[in-house]
Each structure stands twice: as structure tokens, then as C-alpha cells.
Protein backbone atom coordinates (compact mmCIF):
# COMPACT_ATOMS: atom_id res chain seq x y z
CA UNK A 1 0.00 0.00 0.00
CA UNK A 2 1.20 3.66 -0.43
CA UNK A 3 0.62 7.45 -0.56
CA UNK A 4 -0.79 9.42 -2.94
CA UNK A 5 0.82 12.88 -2.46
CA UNK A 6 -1.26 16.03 -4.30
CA UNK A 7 0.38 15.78 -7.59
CA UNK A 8 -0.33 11.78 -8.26
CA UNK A 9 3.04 10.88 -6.88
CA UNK A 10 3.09 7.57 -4.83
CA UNK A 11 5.23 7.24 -2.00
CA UNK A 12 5.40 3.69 -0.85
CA UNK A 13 5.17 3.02 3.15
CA UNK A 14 8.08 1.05 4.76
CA UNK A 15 7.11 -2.53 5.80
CA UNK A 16 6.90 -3.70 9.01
CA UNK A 17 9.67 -5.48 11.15
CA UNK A 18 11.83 -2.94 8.89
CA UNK A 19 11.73 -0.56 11.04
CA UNK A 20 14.04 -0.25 14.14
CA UNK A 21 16.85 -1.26 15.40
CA UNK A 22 17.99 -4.58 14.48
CA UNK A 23 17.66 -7.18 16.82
CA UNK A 24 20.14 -8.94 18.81
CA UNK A 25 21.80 -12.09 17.90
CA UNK A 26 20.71 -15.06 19.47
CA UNK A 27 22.61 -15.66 22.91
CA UNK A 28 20.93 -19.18 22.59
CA UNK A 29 24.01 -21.85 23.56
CA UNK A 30 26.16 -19.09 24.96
CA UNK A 31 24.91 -19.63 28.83
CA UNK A 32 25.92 -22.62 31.45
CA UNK A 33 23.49 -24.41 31.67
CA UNK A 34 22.19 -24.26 35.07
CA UNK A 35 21.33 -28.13 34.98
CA UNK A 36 25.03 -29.00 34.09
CA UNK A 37 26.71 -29.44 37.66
CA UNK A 38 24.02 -31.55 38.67
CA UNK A 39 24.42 -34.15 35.42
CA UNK A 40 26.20 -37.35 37.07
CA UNK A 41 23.80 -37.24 39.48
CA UNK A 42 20.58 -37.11 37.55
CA UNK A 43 22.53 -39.75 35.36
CA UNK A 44 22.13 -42.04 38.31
CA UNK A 45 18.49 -41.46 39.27
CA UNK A 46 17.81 -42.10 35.66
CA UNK A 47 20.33 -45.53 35.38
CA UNK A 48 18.14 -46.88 38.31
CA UNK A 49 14.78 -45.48 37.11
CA UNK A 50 14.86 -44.55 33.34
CA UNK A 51 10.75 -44.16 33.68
CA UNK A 52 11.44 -41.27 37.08
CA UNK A 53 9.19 -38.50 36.27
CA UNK A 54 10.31 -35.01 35.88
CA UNK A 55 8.40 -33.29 38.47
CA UNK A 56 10.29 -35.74 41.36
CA UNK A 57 13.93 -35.02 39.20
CA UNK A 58 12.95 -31.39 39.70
CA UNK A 59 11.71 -31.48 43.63
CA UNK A 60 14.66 -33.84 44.73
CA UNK A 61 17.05 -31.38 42.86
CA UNK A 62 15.98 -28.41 44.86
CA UNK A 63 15.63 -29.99 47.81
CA UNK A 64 18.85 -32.25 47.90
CA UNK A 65 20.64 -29.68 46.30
CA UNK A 66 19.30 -26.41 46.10
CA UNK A 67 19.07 -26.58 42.41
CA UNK A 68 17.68 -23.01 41.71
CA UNK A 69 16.55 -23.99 37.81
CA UNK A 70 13.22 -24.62 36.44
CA UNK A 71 11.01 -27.58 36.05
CA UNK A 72 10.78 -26.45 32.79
CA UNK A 73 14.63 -27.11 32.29
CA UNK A 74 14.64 -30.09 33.27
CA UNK A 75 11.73 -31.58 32.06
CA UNK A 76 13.71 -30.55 28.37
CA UNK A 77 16.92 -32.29 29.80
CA UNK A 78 15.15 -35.60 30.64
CA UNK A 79 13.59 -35.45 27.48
CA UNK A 80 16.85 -35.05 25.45
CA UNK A 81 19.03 -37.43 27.86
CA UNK A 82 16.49 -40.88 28.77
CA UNK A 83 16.37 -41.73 24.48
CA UNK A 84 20.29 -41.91 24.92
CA UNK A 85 20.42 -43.25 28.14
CA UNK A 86 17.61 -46.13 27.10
CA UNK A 87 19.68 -46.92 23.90
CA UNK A 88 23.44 -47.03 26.29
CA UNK A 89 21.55 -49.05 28.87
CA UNK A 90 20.14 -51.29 26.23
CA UNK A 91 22.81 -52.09 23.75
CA UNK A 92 25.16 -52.93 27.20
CA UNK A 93 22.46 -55.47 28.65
CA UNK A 94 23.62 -59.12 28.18
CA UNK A 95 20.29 -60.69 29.26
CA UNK A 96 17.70 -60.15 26.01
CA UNK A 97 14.83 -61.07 28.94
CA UNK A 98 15.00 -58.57 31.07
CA UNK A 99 11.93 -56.25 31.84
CA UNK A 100 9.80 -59.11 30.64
CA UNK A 101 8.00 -60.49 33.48
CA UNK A 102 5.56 -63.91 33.62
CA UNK A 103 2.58 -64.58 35.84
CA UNK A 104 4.92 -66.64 38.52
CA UNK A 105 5.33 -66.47 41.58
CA UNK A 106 8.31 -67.70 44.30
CA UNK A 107 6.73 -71.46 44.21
CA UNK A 108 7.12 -72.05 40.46
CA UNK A 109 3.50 -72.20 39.01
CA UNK A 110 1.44 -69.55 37.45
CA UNK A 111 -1.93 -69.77 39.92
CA UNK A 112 -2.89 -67.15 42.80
CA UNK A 113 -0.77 -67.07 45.35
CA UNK A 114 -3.79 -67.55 47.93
């Protein structure tokens, strides 16, 4: 769209976002991670737990810890780290059959234990 000045002349307006300043470049990256010095130890919740939810991660953090990050944070780490952890945990299992469970019990057969 543009102007029409008194003598026909158009004047074209500027488009928008081209006005201003330009922005910043991203500082994404650039910043520790606040996560980072508590790593090896999430890394061991998660080796005895893969399935630990973020929310306890998060609370035991803070309160062991005084982790001052947010859940948000580490909801985004879990969800980046347990696919590689699964796959590390996996490929380094000798026994094909484990997590597979039957209906037995201590005595041998598959009935109620009643």
C-alpha cells in the first residue's frame, strides 16, 4: 500500500519489522546451563529409574541440592538425555529377557498365590 501525495506521486510506506533497530543475535548456547553441575547425578536417578518422572527429578534437585533452575529445564533435559540413556543401557544389557516379566510367583507355578 502507499501514498498518494497532491500531484499523483506515490510514495510507498516502509514494511513492518523494517523498522528499528535490528535485533540482537541469538545468545541461545552461549549460557551454562544451570542443569550441568548436577548431570552425574541425575545420570544415576535415571540408570536406576529410566521411567522417574520429571516433576520428582525437579523437587529432589531443589531440595537435595538447592538446584535453583526450572522444572521447565529439566523436564527438556530428561527429554533429550532418557532416548540416549535407554539406547546405552540397552545395547550394554547381556540378558535379552529382562523387563519381561511372567505370571509366577516364588513357588514355580502360574496360579494365585492364595
Amino acid at each position: 500500500m502507499s501514498l498518494r501525495l497532491a500531484y499523483g506521486e506515490e510514495v510507498p510506506r516502509p514494511r513492518r519489522g523494517l523498522v528499528g533497530p535490528p535485533k540482537a543475535p541469538s545468545r541461545a548456547g552461549t549460557q551454562p546451563r544451570l542443569i550441568d553441575p548436577y548431570v552425574a547425578v541425575v545420570e544415576v536417578w535415571l540408570r536406576a529409574d529410566i521411567t522417574i518422572k520429571g516433576a520428582v527429578v525437579h523437587e529432589r534437585l531443589v531440595v537435595e541440592y538447592g538446584f535453583s533452575g526450572s522444572y521447565q529445564r529439566v523436564k527438556e533435559y530428561l527429554a533429550k538425555e532418557r532416548p540416549r540413556l535407554a539406547a546405552e543401557l540397552a545395547a550394554g544389557d547381556e540378558n535379552p529377557l529382562t523387563g519381561l516379566h511372567g505370571s509366577s510367583n516364588l513357588t514355580g507355578h502360574a496360579g494365585p498365590s492364595w
